[in-house]
PDB file of N, CA and C in Angstrom:
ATOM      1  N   UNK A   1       0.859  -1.170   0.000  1.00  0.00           N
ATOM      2  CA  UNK A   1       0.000   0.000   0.000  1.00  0.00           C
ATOM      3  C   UNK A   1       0.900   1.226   0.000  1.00  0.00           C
ATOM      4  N   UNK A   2       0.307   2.357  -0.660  1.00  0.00           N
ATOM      5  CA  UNK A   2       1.454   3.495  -0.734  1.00  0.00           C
ATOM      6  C   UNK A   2       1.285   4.229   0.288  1.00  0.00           C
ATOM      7  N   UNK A   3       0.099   4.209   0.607  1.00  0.00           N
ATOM      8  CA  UNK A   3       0.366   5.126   2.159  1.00  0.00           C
ATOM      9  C   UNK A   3      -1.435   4.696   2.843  1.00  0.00           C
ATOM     10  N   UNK A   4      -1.479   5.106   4.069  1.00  0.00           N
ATOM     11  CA  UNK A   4      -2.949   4.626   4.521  1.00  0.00           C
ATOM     12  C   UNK A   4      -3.930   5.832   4.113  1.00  0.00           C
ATOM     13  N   UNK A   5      -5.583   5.308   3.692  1.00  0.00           N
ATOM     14  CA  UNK A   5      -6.087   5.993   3.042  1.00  0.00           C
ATOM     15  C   UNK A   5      -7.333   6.037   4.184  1.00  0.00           C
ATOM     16  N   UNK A   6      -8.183   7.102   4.487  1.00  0.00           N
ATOM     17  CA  UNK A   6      -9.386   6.404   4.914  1.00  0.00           C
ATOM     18  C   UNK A   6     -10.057   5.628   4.794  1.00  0.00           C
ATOM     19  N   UNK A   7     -10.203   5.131   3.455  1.00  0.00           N
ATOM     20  CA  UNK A   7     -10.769   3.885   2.620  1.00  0.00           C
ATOM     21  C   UNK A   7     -10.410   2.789   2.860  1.00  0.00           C
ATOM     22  N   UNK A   8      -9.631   2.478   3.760  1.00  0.00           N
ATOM     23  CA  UNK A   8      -8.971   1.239   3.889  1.00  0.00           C
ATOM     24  C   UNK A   8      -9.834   1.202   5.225  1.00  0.00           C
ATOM     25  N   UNK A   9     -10.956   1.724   5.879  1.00  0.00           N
ATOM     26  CA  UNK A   9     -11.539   1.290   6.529  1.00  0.00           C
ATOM     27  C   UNK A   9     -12.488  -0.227   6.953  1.00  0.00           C
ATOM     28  N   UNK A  10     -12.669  -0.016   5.839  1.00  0.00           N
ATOM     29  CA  UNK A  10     -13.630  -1.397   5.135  1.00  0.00           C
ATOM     30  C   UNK A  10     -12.466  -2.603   5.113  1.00  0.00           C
ATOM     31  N   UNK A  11     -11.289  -2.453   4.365  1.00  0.00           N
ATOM     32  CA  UNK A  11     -10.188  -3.481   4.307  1.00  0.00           C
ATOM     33  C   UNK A  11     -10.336  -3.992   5.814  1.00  0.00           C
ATOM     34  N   UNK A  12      -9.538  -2.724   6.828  1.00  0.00           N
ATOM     35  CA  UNK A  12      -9.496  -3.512   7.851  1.00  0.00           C
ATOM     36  C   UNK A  12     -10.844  -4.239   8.855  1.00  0.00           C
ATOM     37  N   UNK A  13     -11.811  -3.810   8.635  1.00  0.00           N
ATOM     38  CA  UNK A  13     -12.929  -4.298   9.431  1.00  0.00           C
ATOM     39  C   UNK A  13     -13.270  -5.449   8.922  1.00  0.00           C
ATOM     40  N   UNK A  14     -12.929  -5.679   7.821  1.00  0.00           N
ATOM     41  CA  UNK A  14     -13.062  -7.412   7.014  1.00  0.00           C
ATOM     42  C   UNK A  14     -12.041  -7.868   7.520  1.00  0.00           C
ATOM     43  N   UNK A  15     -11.081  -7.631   7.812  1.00  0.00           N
ATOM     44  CA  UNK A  15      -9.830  -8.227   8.670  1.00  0.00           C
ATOM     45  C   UNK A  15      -8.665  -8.833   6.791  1.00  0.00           C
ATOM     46  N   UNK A  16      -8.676  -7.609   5.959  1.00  0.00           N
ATOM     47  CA  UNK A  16      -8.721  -8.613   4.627  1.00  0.00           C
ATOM     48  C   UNK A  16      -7.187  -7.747   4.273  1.00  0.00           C
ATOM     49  N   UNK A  17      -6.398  -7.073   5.164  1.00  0.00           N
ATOM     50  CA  UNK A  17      -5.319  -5.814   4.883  1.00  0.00           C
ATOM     51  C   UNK A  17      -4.148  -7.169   5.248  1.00  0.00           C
ATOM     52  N   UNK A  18      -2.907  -6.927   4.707  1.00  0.00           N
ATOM     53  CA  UNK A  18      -2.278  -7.582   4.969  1.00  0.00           C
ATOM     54  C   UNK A  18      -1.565  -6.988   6.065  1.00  0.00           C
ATOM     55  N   UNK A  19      -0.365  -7.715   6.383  1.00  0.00           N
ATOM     56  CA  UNK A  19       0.293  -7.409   8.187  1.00  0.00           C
ATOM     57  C   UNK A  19       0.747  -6.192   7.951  1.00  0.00           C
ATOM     58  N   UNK A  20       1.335  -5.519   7.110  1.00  0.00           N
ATOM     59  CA  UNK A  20       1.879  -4.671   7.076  1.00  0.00           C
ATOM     60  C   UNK A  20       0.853  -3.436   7.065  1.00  0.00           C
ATOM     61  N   UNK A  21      -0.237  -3.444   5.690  1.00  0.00           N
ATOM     62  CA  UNK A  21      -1.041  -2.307   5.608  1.00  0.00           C
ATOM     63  C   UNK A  21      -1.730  -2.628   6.970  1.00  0.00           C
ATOM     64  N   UNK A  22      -2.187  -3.651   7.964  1.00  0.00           N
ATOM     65  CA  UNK A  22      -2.946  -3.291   8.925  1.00  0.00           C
ATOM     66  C   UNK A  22      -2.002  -2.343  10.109  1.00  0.00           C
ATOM     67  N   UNK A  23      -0.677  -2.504  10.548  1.00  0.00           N
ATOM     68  CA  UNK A  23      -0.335  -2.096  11.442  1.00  0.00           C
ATOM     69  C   UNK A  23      -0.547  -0.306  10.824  1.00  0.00           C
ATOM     70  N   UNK A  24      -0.122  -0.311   9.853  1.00  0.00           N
ATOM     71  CA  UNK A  24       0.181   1.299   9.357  1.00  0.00           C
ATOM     72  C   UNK A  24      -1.160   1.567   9.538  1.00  0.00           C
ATOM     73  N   UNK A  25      -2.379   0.993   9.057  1.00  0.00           N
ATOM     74  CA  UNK A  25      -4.004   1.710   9.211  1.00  0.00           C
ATOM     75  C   UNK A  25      -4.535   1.843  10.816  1.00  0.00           C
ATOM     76  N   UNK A  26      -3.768   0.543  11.090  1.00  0.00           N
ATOM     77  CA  UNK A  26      -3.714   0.688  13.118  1.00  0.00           C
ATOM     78  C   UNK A  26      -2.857   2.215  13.622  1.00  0.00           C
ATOM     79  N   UNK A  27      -1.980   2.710  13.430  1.00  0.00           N
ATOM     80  CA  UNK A  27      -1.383   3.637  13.391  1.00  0.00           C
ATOM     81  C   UNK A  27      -2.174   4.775  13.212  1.00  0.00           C
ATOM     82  N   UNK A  28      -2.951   4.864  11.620  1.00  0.00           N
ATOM     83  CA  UNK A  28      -3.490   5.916  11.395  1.00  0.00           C
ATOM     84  C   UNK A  28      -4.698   6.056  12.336  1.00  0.00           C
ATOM     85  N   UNK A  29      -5.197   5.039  12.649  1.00  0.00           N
ATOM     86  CA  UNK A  29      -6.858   4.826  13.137  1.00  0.00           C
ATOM     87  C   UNK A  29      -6.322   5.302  15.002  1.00  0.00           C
ATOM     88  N   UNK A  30      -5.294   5.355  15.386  1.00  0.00           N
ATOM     89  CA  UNK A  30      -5.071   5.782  16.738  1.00  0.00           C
ATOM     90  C   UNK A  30      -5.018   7.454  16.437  1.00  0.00           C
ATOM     91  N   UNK A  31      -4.718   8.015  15.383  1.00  0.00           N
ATOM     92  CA  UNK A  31      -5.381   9.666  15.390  1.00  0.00           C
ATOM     93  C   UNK A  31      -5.914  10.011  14.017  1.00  0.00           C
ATOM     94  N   UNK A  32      -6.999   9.647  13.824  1.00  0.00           N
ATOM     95  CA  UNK A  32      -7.861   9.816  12.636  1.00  0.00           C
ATOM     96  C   UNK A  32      -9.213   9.691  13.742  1.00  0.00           C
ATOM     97  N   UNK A  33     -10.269  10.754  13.499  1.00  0.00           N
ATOM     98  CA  UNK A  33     -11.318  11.032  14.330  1.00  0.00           C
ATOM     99  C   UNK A  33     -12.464  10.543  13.373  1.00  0.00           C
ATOM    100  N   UNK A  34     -12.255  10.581  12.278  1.00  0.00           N
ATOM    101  CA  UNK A  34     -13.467  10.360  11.248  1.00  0.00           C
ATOM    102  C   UNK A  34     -12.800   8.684  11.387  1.00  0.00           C
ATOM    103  N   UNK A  35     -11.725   7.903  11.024  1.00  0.00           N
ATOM    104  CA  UNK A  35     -12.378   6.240  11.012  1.00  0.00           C
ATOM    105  C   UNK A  35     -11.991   5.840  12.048  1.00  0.00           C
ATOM    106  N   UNK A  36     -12.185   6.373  13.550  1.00  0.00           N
ATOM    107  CA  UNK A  36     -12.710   6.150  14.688  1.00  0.00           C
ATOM    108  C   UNK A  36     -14.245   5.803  14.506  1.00  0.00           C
ATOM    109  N   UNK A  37     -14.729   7.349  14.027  1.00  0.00           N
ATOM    110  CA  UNK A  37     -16.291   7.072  13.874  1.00  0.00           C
ATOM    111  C   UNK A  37     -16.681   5.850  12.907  1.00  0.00           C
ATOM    112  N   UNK A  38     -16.263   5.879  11.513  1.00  0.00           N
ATOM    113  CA  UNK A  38     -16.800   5.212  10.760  1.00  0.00           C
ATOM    114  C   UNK A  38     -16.446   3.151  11.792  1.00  0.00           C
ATOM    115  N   UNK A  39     -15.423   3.038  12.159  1.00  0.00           N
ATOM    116  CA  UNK A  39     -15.059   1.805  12.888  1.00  0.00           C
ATOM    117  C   UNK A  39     -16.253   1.428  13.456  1.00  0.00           C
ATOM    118  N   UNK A  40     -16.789   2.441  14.433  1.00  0.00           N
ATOM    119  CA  UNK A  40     -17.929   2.411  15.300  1.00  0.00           C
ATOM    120  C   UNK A  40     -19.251   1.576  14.421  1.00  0.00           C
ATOM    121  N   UNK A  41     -19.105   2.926  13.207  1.00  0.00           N
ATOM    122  CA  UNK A  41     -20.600   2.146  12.203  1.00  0.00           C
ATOM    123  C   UNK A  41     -20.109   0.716  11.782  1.00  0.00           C
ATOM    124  N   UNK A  42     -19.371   0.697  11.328  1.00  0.00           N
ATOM    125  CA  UNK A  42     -19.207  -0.851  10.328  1.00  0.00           C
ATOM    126  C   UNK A  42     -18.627  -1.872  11.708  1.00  0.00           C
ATOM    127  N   UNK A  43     -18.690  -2.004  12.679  1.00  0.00           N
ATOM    128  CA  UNK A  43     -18.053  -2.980  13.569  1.00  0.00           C
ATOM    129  C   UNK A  43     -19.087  -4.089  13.738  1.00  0.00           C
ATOM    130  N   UNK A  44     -20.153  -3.928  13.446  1.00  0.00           N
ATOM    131  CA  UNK A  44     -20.938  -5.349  13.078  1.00  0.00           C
ATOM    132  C   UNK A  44     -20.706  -5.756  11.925  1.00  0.00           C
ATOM    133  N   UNK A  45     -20.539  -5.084  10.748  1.00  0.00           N
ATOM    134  CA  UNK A  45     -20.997  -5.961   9.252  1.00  0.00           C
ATOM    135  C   UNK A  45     -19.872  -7.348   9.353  1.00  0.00           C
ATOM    136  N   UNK A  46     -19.015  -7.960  10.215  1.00  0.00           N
ATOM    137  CA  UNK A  46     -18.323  -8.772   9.895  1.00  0.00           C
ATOM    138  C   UNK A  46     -19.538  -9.735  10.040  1.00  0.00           C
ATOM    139  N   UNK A  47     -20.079  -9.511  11.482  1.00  0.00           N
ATOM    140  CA  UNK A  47     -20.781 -10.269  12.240  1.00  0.00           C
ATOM    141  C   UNK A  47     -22.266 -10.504  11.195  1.00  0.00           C
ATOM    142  N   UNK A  48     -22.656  -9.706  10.526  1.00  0.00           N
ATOM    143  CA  UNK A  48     -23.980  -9.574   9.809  1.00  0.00           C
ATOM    144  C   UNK A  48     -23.715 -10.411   8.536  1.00  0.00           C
ATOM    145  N   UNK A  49     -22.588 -10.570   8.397  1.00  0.00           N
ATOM    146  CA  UNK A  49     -22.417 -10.750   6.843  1.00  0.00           C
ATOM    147  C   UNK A  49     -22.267 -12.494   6.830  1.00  0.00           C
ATOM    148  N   UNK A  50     -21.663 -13.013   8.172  1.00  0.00           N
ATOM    149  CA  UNK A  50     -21.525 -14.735   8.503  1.00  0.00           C
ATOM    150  C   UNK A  50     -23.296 -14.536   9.021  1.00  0.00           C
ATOM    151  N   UNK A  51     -24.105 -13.944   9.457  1.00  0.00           N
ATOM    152  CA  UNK A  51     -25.338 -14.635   9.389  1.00  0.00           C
ATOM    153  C   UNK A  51     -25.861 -14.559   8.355  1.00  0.00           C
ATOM    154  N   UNK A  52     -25.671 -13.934   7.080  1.00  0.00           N
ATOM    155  CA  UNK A  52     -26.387 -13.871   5.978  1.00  0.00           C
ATOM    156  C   UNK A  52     -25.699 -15.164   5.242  1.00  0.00           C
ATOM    157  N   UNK A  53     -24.281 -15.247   5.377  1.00  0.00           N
ATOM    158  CA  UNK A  53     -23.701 -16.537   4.711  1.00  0.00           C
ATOM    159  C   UNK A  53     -24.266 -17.502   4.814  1.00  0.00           C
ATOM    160  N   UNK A  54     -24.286 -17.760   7.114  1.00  0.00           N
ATOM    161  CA  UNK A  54     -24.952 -19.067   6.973  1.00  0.00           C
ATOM    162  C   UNK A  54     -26.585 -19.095   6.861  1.00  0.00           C
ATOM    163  N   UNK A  55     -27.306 -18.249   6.469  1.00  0.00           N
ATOM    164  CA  UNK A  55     -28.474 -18.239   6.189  1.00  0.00           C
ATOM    165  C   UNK A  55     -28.797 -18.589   4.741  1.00  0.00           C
ATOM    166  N   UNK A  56     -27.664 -18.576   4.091  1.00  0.00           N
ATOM    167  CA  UNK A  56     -27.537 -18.613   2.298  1.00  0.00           C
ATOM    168  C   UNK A  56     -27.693 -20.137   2.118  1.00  0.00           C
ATOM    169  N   UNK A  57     -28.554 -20.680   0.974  1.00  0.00           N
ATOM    170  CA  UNK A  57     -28.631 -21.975   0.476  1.00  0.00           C
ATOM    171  C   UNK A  57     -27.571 -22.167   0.351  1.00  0.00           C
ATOM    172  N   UNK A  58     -26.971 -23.313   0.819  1.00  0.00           N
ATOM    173  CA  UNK A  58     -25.694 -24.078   0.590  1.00  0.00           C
ATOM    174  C   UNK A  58     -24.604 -24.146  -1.165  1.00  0.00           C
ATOM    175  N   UNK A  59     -26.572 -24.408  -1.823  1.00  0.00           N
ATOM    176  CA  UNK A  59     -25.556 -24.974  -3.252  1.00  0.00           C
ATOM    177  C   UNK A  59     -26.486 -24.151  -3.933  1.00  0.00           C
ATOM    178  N   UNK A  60     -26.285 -22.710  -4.781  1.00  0.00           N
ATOM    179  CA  UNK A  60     -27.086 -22.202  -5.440  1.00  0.00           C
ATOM    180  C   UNK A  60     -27.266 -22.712  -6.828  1.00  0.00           C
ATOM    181  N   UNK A  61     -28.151 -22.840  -7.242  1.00  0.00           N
ATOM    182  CA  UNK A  61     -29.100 -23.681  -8.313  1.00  0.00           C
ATOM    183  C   UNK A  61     -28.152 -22.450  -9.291  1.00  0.00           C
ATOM    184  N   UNK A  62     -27.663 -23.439 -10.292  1.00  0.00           N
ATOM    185  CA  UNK A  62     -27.147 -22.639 -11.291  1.00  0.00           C
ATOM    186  C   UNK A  62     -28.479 -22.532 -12.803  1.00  0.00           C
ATOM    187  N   UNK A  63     -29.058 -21.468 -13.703  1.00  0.00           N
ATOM    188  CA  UNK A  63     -29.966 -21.484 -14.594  1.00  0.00           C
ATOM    189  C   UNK A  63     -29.500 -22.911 -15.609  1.00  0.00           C
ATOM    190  N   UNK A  64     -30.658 -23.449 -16.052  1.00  0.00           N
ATOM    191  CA  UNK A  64     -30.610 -24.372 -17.126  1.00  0.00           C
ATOM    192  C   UNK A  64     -29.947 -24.179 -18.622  1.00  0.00           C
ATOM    193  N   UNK A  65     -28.995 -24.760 -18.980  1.00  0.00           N
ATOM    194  CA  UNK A  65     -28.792 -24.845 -20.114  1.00  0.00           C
ATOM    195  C   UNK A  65     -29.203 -24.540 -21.160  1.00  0.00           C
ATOM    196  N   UNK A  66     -29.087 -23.497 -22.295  1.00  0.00           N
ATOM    197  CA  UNK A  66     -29.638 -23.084 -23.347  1.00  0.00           C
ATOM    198  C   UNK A  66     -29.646 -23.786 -24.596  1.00  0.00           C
ATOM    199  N   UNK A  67     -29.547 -23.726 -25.052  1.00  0.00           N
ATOM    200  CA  UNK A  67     -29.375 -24.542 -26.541  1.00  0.00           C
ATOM    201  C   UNK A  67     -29.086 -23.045 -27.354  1.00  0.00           C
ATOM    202  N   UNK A  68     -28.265 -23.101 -28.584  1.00  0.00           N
ATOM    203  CA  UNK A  68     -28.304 -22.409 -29.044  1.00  0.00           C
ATOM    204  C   UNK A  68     -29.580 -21.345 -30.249  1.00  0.00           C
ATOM    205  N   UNK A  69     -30.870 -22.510 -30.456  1.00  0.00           N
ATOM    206  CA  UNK A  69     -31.769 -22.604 -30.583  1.00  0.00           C
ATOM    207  C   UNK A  69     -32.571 -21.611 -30.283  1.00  0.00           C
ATOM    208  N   UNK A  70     -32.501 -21.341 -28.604  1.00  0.00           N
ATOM    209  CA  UNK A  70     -33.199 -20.739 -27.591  1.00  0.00           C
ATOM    210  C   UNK A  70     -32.901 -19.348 -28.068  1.00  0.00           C
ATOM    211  N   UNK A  71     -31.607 -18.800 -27.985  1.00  0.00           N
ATOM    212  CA  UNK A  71     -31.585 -17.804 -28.355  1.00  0.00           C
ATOM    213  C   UNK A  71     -32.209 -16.828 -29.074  1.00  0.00           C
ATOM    214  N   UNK A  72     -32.545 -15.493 -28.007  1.00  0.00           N
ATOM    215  CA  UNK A  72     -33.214 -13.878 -28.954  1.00  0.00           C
ATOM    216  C   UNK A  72     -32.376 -13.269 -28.356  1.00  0.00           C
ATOM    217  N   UNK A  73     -32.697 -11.890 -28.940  1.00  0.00           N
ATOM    218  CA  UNK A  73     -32.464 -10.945 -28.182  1.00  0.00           C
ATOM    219  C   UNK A  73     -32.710 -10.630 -26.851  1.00  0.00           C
ATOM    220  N   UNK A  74     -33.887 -10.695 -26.978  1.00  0.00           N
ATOM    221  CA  UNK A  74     -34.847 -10.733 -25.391  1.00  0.00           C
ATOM    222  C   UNK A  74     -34.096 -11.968 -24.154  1.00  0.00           C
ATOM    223  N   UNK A  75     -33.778 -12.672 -24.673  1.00  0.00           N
ATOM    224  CA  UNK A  75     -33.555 -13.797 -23.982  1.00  0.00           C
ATOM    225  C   UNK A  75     -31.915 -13.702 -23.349  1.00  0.00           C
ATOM    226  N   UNK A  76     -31.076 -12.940 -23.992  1.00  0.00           N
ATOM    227  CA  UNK A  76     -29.686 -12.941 -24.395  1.00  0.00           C
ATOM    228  C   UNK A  76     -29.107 -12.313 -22.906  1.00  0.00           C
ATOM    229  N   UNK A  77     -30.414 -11.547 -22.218  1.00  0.00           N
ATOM    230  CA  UNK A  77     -29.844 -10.365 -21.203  1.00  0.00           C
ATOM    231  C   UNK A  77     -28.971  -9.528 -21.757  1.00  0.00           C
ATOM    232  N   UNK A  78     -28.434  -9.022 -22.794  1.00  0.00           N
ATOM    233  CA  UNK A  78     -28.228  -7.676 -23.465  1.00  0.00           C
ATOM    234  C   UNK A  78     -28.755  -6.877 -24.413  1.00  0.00           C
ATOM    235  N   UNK A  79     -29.139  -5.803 -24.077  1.00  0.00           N
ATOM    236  CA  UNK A  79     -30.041  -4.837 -24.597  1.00  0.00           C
ATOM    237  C   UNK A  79     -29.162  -4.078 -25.842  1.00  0.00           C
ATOM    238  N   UNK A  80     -30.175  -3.681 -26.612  1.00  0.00           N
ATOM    239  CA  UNK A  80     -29.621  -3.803 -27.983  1.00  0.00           C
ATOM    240  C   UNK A  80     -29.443  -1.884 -28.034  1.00  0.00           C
ATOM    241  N   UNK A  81     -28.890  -1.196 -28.339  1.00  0.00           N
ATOM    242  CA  UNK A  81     -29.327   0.173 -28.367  1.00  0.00           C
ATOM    243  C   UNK A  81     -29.685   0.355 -30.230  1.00  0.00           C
ATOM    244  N   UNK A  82     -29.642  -0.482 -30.871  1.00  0.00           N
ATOM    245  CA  UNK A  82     -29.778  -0.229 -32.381  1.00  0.00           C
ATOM    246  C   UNK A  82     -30.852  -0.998 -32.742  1.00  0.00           C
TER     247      UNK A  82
END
């Protein structure tokens, strides 16, 4: 990382910064007053985001096979501007 950004708020609250960018964002976050605050807001989403996981169907149903046949426009999911 080239230097710590406020944005790296989110990195570290996912716990997803590597050793190095976390100590330097640990650093910044001991006098930075704004991602003090923002820490405060996002300090659940780790916690929110493993109950939505394990609330998630295990094996999501992938759509059925097309044939080439099948094919329109309409069908294609891309919209035509011409």
């Amino acid at each position: 990382m080239a230097g710590t950004s406020h944005a790296d708020i989110a990195a570290y609250v996912l716990g997803v910064l590597d050793q190095p960018d976390h100590v330097a964002f640990e650093a910044h976050l001991m006098e930075c007053e704004r991602c003090q605050d923002e820490l405060l807001e996002l300090q659940d989403v780790p916690c929110l985001l493993d109950e939505v996981k394990q609330s998630w169907p295990t094996t999501p149903k992938a759509p059925a096979p097309r044939s080439p046949d099948d094919w329109t426009p309409e069908t294609s999911g891309h919209v035509s501007l011409f």
